[in-house]
Every structure is written in C-alpha cells, then in structure tokens.
C-alpha atoms as a PDB file:
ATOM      1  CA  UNK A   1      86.571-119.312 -30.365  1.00  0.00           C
ATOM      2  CA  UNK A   2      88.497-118.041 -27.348  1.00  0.00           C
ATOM      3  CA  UNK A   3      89.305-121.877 -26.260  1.00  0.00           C
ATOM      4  CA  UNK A   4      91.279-122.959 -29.167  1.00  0.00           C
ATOM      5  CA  UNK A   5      93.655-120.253 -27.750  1.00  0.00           C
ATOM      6  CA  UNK A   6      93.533-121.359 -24.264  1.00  0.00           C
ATOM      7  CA  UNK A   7      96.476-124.647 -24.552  1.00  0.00           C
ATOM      8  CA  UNK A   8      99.111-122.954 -27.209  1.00  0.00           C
ATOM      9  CA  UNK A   9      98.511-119.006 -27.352  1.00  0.00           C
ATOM     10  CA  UNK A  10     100.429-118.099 -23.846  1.00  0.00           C
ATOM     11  CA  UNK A  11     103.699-119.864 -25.424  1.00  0.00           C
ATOM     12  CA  UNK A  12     104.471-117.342 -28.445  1.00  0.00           C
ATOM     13  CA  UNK A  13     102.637-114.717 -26.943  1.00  0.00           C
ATOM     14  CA  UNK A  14     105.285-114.420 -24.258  1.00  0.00           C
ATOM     15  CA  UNK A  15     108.175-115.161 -26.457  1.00  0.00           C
ATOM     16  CA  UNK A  16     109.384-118.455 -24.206  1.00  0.00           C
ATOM     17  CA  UNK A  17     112.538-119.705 -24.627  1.00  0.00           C
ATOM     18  CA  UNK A  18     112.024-123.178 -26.271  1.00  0.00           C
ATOM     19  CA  UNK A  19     114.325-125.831 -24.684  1.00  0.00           C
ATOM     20  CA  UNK A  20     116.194-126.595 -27.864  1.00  0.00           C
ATOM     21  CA  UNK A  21     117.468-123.785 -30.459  1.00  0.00           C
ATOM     22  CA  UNK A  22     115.838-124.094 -34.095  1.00  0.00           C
ATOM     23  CA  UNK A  23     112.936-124.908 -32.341  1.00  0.00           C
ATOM     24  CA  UNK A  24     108.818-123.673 -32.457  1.00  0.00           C
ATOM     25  CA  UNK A  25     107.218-124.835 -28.920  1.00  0.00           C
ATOM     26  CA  UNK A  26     103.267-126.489 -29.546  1.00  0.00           C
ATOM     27  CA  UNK A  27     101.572-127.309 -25.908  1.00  0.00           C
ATOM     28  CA  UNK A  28      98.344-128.703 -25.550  1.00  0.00           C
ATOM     29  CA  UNK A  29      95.913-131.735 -24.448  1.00  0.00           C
ATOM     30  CA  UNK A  30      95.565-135.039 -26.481  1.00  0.00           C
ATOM     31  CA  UNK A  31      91.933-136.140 -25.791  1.00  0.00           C
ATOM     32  CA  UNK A  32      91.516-139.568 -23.172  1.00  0.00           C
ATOM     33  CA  UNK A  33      92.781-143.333 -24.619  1.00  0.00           C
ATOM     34  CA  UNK A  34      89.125-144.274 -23.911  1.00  0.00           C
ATOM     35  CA  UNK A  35      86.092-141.969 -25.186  1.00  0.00           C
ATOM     36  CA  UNK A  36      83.524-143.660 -24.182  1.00  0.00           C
ATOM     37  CA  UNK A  37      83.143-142.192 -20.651  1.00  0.00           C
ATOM     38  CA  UNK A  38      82.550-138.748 -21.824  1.00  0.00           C
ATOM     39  CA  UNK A  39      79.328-138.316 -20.520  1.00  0.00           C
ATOM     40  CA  UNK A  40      80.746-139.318 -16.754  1.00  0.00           C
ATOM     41  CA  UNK A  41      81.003-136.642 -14.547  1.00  0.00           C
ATOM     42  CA  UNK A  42      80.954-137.667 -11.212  1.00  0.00           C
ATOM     43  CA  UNK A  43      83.108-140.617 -10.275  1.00  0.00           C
ATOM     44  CA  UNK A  44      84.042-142.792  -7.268  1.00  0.00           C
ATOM     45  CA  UNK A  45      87.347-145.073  -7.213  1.00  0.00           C
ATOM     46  CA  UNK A  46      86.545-148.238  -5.027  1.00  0.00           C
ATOM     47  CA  UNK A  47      89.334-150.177  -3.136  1.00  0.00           C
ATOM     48  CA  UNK A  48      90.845-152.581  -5.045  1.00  0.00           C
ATOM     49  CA  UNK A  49      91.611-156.269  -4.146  1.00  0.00           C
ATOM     50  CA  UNK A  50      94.616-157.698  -3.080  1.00  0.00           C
ATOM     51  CA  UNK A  51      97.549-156.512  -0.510  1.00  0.00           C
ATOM     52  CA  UNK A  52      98.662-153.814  -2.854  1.00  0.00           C
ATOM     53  CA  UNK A  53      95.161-152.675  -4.035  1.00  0.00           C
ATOM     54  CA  UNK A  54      94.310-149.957  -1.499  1.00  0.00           C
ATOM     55  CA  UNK A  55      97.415-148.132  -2.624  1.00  0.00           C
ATOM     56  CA  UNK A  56      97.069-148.133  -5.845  1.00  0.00           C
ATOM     57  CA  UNK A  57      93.205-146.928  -5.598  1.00  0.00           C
ATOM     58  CA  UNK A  58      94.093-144.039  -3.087  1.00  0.00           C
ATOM     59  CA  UNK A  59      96.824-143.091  -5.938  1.00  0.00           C
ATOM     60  CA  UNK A  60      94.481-143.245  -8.381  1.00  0.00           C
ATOM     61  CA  UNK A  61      91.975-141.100  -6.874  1.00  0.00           C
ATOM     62  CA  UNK A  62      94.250-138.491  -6.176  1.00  0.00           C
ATOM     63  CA  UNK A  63      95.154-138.509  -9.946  1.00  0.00           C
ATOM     64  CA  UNK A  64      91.878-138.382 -10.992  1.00  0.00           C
ATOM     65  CA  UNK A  65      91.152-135.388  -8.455  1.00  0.00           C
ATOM     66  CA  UNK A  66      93.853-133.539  -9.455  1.00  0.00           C
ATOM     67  CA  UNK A  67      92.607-133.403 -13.908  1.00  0.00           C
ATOM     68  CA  UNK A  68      92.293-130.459 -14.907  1.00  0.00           C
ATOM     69  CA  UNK A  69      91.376-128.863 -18.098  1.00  0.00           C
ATOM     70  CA  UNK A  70      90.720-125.129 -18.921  1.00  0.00           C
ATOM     71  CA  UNK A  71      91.683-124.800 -15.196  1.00  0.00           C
ATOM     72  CA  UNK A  72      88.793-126.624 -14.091  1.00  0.00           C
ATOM     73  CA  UNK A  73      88.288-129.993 -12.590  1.00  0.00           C
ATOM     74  CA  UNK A  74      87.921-132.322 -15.212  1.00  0.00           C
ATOM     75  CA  UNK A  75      86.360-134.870 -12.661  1.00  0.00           C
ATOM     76  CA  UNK A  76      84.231-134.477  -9.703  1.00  0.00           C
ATOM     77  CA  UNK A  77      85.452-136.948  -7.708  1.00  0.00           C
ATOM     78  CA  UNK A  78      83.775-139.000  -4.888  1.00  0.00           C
ATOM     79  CA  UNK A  79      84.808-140.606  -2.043  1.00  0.00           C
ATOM     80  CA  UNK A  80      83.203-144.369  -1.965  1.00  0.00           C
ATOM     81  CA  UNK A  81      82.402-144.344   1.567  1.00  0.00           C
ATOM     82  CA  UNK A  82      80.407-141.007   1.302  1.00  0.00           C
ATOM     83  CA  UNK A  83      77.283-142.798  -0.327  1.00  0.00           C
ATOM     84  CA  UNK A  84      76.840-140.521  -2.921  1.00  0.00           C
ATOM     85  CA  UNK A  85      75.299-141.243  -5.712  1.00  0.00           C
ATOM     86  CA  UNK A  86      77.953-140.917  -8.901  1.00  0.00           C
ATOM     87  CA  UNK A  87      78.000-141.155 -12.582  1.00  0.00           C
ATOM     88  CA  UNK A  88      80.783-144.016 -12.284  1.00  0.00           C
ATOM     89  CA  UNK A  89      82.407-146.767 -10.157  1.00  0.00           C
ATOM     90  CA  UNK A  90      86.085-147.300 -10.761  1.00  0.00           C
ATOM     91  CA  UNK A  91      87.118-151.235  -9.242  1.00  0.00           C
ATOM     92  CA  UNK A  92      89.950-153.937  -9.782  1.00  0.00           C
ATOM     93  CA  UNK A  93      92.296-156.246  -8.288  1.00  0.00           C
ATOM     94  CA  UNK A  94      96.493-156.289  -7.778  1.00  0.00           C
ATOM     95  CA  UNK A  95      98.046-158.943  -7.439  1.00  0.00           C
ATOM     96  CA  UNK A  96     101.390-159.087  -7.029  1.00  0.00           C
ATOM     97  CA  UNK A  97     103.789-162.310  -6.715  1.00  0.00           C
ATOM     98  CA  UNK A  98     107.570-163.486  -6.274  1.00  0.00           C
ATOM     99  CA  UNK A  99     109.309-166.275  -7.185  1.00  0.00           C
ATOM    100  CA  UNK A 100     112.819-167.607  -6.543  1.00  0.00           C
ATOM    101  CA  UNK A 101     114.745-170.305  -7.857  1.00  0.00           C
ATOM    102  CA  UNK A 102     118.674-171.542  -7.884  1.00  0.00           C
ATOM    103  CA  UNK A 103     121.218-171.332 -10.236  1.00  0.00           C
ATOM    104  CA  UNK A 104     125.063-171.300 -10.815  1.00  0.00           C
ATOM    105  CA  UNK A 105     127.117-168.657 -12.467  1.00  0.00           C
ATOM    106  CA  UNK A 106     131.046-169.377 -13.553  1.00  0.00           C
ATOM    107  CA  UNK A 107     133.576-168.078 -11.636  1.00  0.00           C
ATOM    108  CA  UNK A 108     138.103-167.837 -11.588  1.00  0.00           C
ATOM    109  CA  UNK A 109     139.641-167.680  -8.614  1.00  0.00           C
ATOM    110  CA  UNK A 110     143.625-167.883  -8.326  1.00  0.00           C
ATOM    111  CA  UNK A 111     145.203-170.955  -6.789  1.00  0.00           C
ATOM    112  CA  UNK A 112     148.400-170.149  -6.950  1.00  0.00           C
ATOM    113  CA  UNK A 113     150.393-166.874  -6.391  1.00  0.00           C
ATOM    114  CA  UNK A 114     153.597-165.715  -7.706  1.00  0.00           C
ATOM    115  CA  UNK A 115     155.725-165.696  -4.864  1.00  0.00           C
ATOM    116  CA  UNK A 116     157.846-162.617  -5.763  1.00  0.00           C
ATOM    117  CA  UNK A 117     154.837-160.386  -6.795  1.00  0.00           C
ATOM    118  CA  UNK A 118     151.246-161.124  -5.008  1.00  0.00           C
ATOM    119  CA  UNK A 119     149.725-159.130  -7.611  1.00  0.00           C
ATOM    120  CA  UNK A 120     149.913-161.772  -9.808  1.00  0.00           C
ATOM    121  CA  UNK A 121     148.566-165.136 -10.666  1.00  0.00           C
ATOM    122  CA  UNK A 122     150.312-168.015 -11.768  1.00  0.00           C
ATOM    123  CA  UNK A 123     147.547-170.651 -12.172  1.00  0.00           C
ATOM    124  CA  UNK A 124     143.381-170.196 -12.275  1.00  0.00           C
ATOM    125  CA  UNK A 125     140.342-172.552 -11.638  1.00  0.00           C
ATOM    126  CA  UNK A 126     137.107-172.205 -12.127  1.00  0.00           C
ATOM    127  CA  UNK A 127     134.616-172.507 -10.304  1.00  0.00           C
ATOM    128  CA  UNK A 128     130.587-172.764  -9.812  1.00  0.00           C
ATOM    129  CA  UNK A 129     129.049-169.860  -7.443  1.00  0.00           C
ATOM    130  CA  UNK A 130     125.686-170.880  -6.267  1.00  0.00           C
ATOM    131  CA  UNK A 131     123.155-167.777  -7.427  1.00  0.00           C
ATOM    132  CA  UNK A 132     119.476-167.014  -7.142  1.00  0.00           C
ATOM    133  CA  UNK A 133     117.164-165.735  -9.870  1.00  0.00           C
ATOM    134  CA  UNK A 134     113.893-163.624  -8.727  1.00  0.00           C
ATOM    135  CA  UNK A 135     111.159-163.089 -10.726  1.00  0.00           C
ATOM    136  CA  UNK A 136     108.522-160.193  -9.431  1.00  0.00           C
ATOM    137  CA  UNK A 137     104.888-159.885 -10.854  1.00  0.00           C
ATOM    138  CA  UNK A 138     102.349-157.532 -10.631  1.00  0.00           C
ATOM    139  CA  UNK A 139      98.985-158.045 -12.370  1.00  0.00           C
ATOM    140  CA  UNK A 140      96.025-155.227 -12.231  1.00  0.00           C
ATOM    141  CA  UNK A 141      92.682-155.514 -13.680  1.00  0.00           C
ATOM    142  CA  UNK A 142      90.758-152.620 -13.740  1.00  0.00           C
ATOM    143  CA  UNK A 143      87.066-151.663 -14.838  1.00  0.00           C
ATOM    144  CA  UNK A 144      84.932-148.621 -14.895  1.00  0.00           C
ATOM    145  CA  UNK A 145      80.920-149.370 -14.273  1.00  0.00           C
ATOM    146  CA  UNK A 146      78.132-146.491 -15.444  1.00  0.00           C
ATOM    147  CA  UNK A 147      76.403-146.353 -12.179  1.00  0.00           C
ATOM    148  CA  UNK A 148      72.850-145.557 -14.144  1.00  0.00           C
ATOM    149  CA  UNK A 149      72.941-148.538 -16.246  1.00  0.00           C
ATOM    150  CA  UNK A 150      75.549-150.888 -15.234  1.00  0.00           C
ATOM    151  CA  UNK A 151      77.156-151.091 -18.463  1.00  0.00           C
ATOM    152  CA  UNK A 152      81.226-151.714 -18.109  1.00  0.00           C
ATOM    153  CA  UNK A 153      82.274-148.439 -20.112  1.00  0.00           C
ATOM    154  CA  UNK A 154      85.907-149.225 -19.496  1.00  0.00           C
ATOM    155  CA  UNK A 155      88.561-152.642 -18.681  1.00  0.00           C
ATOM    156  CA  UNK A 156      91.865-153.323 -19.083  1.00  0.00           C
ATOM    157  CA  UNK A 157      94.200-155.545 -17.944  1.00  0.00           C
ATOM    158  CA  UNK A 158      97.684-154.271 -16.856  1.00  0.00           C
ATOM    159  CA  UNK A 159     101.038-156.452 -16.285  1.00  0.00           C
ATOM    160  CA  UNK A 160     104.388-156.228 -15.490  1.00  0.00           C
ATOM    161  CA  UNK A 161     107.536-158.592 -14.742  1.00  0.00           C
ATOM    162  CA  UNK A 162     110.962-158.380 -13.481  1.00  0.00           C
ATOM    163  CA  UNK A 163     113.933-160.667 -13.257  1.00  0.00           C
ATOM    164  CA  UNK A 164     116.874-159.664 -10.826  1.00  0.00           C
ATOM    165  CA  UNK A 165     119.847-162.016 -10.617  1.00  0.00           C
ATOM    166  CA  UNK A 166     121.984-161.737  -7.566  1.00  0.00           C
ATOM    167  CA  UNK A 167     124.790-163.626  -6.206  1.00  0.00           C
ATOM    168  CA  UNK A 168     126.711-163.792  -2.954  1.00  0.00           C
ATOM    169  CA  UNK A 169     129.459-161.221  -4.882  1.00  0.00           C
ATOM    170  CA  UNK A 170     126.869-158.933  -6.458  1.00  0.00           C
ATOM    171  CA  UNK A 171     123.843-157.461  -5.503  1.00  0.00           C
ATOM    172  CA  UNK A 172     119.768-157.484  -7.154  1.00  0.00           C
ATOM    173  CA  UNK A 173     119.573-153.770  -9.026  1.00  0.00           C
ATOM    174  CA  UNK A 174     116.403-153.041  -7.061  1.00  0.00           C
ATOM    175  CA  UNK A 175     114.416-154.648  -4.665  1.00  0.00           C
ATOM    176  CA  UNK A 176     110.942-155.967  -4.974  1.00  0.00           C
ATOM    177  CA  UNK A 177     109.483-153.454  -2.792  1.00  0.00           C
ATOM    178  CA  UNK A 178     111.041-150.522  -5.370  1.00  0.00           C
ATOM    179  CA  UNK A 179     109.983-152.699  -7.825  1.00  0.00           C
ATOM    180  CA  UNK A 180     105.970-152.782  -7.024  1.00  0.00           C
ATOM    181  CA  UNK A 181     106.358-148.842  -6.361  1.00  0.00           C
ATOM    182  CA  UNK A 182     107.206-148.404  -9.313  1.00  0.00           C
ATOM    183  CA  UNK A 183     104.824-150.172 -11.144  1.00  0.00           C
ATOM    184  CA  UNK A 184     102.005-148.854  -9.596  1.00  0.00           C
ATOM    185  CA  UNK A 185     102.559-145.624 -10.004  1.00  0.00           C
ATOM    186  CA  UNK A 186     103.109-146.526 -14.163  1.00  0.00           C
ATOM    187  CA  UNK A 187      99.847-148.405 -13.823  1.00  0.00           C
ATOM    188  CA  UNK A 188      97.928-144.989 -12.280  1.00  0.00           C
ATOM    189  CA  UNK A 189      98.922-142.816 -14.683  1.00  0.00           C
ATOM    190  CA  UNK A 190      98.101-145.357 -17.468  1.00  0.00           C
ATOM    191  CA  UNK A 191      95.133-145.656 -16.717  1.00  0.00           C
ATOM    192  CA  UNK A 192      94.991-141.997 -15.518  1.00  0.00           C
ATOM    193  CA  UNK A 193      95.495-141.628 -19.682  1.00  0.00           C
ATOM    194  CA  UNK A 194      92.808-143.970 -20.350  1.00  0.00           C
ATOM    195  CA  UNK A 195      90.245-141.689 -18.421  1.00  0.00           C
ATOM    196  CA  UNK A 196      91.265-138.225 -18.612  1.00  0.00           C
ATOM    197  CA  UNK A 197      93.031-136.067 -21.481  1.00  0.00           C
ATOM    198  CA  UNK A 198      96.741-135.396 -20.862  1.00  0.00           C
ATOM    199  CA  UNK A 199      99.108-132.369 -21.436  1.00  0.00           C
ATOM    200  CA  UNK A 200     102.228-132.374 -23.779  1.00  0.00           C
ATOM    201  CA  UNK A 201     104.337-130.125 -25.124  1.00  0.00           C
ATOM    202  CA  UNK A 202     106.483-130.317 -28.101  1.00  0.00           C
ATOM    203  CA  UNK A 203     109.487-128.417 -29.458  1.00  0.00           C
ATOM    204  CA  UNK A 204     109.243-129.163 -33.011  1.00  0.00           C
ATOM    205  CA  UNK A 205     112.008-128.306 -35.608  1.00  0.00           C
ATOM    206  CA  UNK A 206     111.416-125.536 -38.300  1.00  0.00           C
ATOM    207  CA  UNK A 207     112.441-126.043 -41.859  1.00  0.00           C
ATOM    208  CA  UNK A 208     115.846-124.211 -42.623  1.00  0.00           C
ATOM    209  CA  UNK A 209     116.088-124.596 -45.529  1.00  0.00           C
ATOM    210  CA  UNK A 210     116.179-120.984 -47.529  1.00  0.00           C
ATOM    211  CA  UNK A 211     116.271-122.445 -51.232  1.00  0.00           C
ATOM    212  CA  UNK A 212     114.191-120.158 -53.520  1.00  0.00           C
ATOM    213  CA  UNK A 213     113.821-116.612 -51.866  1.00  0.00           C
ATOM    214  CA  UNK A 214     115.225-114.210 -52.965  1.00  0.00           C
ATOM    215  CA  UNK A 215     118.364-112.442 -51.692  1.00  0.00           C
ATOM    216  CA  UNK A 216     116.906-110.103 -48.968  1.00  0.00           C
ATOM    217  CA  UNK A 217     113.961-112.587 -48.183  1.00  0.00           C
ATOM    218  CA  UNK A 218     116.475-115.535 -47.689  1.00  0.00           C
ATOM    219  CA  UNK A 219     118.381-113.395 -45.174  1.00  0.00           C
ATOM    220  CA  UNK A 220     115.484-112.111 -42.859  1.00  0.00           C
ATOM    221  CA  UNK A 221     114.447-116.296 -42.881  1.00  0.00           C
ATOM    222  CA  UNK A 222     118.144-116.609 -41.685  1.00  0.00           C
ATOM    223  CA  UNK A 223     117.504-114.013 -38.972  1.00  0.00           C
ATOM    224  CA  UNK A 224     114.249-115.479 -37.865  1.00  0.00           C
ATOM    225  CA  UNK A 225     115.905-118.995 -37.423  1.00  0.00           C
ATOM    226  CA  UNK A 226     117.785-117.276 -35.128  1.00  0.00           C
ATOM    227  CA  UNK A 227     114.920-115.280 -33.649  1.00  0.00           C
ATOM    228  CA  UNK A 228     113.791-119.039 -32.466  1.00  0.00           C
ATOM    229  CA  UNK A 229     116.429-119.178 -29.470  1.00  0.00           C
ATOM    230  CA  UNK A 230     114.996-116.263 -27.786  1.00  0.00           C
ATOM    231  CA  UNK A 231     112.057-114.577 -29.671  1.00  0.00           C
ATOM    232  CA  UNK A 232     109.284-117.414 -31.089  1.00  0.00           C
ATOM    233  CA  UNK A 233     106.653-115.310 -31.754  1.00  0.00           C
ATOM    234  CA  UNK A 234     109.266-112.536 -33.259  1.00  0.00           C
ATOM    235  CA  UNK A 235     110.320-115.172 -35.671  1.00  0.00           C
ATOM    236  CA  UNK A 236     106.694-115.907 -37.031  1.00  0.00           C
ATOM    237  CA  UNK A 237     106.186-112.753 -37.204  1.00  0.00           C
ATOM    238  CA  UNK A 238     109.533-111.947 -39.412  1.00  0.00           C
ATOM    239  CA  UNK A 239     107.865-115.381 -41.378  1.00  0.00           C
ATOM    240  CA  UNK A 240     104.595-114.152 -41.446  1.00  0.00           C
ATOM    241  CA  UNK A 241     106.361-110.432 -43.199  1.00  0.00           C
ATOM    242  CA  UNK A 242     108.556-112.574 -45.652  1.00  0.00           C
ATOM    243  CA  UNK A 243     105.671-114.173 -47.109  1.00  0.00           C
ATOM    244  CA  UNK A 244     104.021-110.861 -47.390  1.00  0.00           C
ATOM    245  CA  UNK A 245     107.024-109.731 -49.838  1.00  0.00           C
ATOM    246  CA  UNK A 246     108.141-113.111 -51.746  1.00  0.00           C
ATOM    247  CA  UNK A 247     106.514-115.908 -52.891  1.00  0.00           C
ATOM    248  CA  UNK A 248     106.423-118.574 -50.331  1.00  0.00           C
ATOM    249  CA  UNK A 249     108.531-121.702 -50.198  1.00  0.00           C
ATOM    250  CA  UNK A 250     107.853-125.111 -48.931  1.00  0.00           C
ATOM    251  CA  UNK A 251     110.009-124.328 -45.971  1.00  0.00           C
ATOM    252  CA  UNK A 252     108.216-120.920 -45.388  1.00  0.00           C
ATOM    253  CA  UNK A 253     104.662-122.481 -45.388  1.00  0.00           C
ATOM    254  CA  UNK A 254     105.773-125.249 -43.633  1.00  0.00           C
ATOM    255  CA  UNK A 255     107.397-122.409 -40.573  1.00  0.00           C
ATOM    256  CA  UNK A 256     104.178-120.477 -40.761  1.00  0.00           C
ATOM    257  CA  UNK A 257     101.610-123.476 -40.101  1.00  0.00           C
ATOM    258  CA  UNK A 258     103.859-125.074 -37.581  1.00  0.00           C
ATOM    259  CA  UNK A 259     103.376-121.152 -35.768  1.00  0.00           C
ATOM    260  CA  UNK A 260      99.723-121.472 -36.784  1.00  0.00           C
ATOM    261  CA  UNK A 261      99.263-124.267 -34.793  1.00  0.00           C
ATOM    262  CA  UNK A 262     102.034-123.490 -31.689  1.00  0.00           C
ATOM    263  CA  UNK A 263      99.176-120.133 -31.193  1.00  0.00           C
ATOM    264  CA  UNK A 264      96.203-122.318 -31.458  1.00  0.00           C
ATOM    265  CA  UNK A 265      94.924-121.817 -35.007  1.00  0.00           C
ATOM    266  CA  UNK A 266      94.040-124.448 -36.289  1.00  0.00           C
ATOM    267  CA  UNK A 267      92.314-123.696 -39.484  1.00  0.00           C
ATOM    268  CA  UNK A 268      94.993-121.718 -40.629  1.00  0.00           C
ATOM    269  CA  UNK A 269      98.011-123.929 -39.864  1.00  0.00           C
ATOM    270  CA  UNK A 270      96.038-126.734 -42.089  1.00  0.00           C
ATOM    271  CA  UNK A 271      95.915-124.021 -44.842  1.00  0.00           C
ATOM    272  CA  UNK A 272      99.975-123.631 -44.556  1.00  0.00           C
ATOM    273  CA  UNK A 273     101.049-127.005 -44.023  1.00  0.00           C
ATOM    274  CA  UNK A 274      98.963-128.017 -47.154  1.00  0.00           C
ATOM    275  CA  UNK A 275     100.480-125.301 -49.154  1.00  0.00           C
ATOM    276  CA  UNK A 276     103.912-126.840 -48.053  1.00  0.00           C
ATOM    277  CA  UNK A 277     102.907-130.582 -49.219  1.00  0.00           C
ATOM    278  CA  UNK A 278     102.101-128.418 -52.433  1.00  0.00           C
ATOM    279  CA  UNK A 279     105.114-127.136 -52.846  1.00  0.00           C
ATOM    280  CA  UNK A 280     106.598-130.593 -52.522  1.00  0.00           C
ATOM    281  CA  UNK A 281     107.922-130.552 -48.485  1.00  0.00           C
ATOM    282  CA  UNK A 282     108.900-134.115 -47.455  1.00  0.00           C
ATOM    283  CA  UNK A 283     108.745-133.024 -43.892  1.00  0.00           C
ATOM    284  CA  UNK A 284     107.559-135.615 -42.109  1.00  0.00           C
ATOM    285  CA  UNK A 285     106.770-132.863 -39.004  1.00  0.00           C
ATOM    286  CA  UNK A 286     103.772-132.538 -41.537  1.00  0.00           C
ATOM    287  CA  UNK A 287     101.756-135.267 -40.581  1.00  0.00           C
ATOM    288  CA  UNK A 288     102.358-135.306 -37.184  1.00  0.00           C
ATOM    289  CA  UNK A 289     101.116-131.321 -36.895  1.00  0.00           C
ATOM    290  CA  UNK A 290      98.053-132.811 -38.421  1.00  0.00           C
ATOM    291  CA  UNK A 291      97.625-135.655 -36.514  1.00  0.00           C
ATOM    292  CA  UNK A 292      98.174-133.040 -33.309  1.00  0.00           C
ATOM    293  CA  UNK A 293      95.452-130.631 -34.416  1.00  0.00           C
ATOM    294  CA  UNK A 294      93.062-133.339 -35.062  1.00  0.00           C
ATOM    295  CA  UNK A 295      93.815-134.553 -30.959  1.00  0.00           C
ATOM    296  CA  UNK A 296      93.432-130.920 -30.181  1.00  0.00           C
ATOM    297  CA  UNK A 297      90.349-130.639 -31.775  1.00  0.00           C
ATOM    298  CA  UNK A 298      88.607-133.503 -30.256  1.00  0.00           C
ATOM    299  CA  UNK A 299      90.054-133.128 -27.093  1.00  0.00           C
ATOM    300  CA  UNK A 300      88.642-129.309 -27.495  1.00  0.00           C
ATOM    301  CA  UNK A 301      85.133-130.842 -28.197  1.00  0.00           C
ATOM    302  CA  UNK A 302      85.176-133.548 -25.958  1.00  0.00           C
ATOM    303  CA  UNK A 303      85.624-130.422 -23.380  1.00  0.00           C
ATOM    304  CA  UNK A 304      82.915-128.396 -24.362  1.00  0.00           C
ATOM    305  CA  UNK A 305      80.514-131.122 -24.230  1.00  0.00           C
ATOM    306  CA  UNK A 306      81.473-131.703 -20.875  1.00  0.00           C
ATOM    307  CA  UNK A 307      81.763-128.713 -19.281  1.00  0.00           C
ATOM    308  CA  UNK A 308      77.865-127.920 -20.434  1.00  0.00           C
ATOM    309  CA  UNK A 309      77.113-131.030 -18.438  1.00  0.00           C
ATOM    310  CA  UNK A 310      79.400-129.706 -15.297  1.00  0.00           C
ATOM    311  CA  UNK A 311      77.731-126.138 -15.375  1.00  0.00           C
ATOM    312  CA  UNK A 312      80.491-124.796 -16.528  1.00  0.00           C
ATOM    313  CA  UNK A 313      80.769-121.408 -18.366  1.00  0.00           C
END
C-alpha cells in the first residue's frame, strides 16, 4: 500500500544525514492518546471559562486547525459562532490562582571590619531577612461532547503548580504571567495529543557488533556503519548485500529490520527483528521498533477510516 510509505520512505530514499553518527533515522505518526473520537470530523472549540480561558481555546483551535496527516487536514474545524452544525463541541474551564505568604531566610552580615584591609571581616552576625513564598496554580478541565448524541467522548483534567521564593536580595526565576504562558501552551498541545495523532522522529542506534561474519562480510558491515553518517539508505543497502553472501547475524537482522521499518515496511522489519531475537539479540531497540510499528499501523488505519469519511482519496 502506497501509504505505509508516505511517513518513513522520503528519509532513506534521500540519503539524510541523521543527527547523530551510528545512527538509522525512523519518522512517523503515533496514533491520538484518545481513540474514541475517530469517527469526529467536524469540530468546534467553545470559549472556555475563566480569565485565562479564551486564550487557551483560541490556541487550541489553531492547533487543531493546523493537524495534518498525509498532507491533509486531519480536522475540519469550526468556528463556534458560525452556527454550523459539527460532529463535536470542545468546552472547559481555567482557572488560575496565586497565593503569597511570609517567611524568613538566614542571613551574615559583617559587623566589624579589619581596619587595615576592608576586604576583610573580623566578626559576623546573623541575621533574619524577611522573604515571600508564591505559589501559582492553574487548573483546566476540558471535555469533548458528540454533537449527534451528546455522549462526552473525551475529559480530562489538567494541573499545574509553581513555587518561586524571592527575597529583597534575590529575585522570583519567572513571573506568574511567564508562568501561566507557559502552561497553557503545555496544556494545548496535551490535549492537542489527546485528539489528534502526532509526528516523531527517531534516530535509533544500529547494532555494531560484527561477531560471526566472515572476514570480507565483517568488513563491508564496518563500512556500512560508516555509510550511516552520510549515506542511510547506502548502508542498508551494503546490509541488505551482506546478508545476500553470509549467513546473517543477530546484529545484521537486527540493522536490516530497523531499515525495514525507517522505509515503511512493516511486514518485513517484523520478519528481521524476529530473526534477530532468534539469533539471541538482547537489544532492547527490539521492542521498541515493535511497539513503533504497531503505533504506525493503527495510526495508518485510524487514517484510512477517516479520510473515507472526509472524502478523501
């Protein structure tokens, strides 16, 4: 199927420098947090309650309008306002709060000088420097309705809380204002994650280790691990000829379903990494490829399904 290619095959295909050497690059989309809105195409994100609310539904809405999978908009996205009937009705409430209280903090201070050098001290005292301690809070609840039915598809309660200390000598690290920014903006793309599939890309480590080929065999692996730097899909390819000639390795398989799945097949990179559990490979990269392909996958379906229901080719 041409869309298993679509997230991974561009990467080898163009022979990308990977950001770390010894390296095999695997991009893609891991499917949304919350699956049970799958069948929601159109969707409107109401204002939410509280001072802070209408900015963090206008940031929302602008994340949701600007998913996109396969290049197309994963979303269609409604404004409130328009009266429009839509699939979905995103609502909540921030609220955000500050509290201060008093405390004391220890402090030296000299109280008497050497005469003959002012630089130094000849006798100390402490003292107690009146401080304040400021707590910031900001708690969002959000929900997603299924306009049809009115069944909540989707809740969840977000929080976060900081503590600054600051004293007449030293200064809070940020200020409350940053603070709530801050927050928010974690809090959108949370739930942005909740709703929508997200990218990632990966540069996983290849398997070095050459134990068991023979002479020339062991020394073409050598010069594919170099091939990584600048040449990804060179070096699979100088894999893909070793195992050709020689028996393969643990290391071997585990290089050739790692480029399996970096160029989107699936099938095939389950056959290798198998092969290098077989051959007794501890690599722990293992079950995380598999874990990947199985996002992949679902993501992929979760797609397909949806893009039948958007008109979509």
């Amino acid at each position: 199927m041409s869309h298993l290619r679509w997230m991974l095959g561009a990467v080898l295909a163009c022979g990308a420098v990977p950001a770390a050497a010894e390296t095999l690059t695997v991009s893609g989309s891991y499917p949304a947090g919350n699956g049970n809105i799958n069948d929601l195409i159109s969707i409107a994100v109401d204002r939410f309650e509280g001072e802070d609310g209408s900015a963090l539904s206008q940031a929302l809405e602008g994340e949701l309008t600007g998913v996109r999978f396969g290049g197309q908009p994963y979303f269609r996205v409604v404004a409130p306002e328009s009266g429009v009937p839509t699939d979905a009705l995103v609502t909540g409430s921030v609220r955000t709060g500050v509290e201060e209280s008093g405390y004391t903090e220890k402090r030296r201070r000299c109280v008497e000088q050497d005469p003959a050098d002012k630089n130094k001290c000849l006798k100390e005292e402490e003292y107690d420097l009146r401080c304040r301690r400021r707590v910031a809070t900001v708690s969002t609840n959000v929900r997603l309705v299924a306009m049809r039915d009115g069944s909540i598809r989707y809740t969840r309660p977000l929080s976060a809380r900081d503590e600054q200390t600051f004293c007449p000598d030293r200064k809070a690290n940020r200020t409350v204002e940053a603070f709530v920014d801050q927050t928010l903006e974690a809090q959108v793309r949370t739930i942005r994650g909740d709703l929508a599939p997200r990218d990632f890309s990966d540069n996983v480590r290849i398997d070095e280790n050459r134990k068991g080929l023979p002479k020339a065999a062991s020394e073409a692996f050598k010069n594919a691990i170099r091939q990584t730097k600048s040449d990804q899909a060179g070096a699979c390819d100088s894999w893909a000829a070793i195992a050709r000639d020689a028996e393969p390795t643990a290391a071997l398989a585990f290089n050739l379903g790692l480029c399996a799945e970096a160029r989107g097949d699936f099938t095939v990179a389950i056959d290798w990494y198998g092969q290098a559990q077989r051959l007794g490979s501890k690599n722990r990269d293992i079950g995380e490829g598999l874990t990947r392909i199985d996002r992949h996958r679902r993501s992929l379906a979760d797609w397909d399904a949806r893009k039948a229901m958007m008109g979509y080719d």
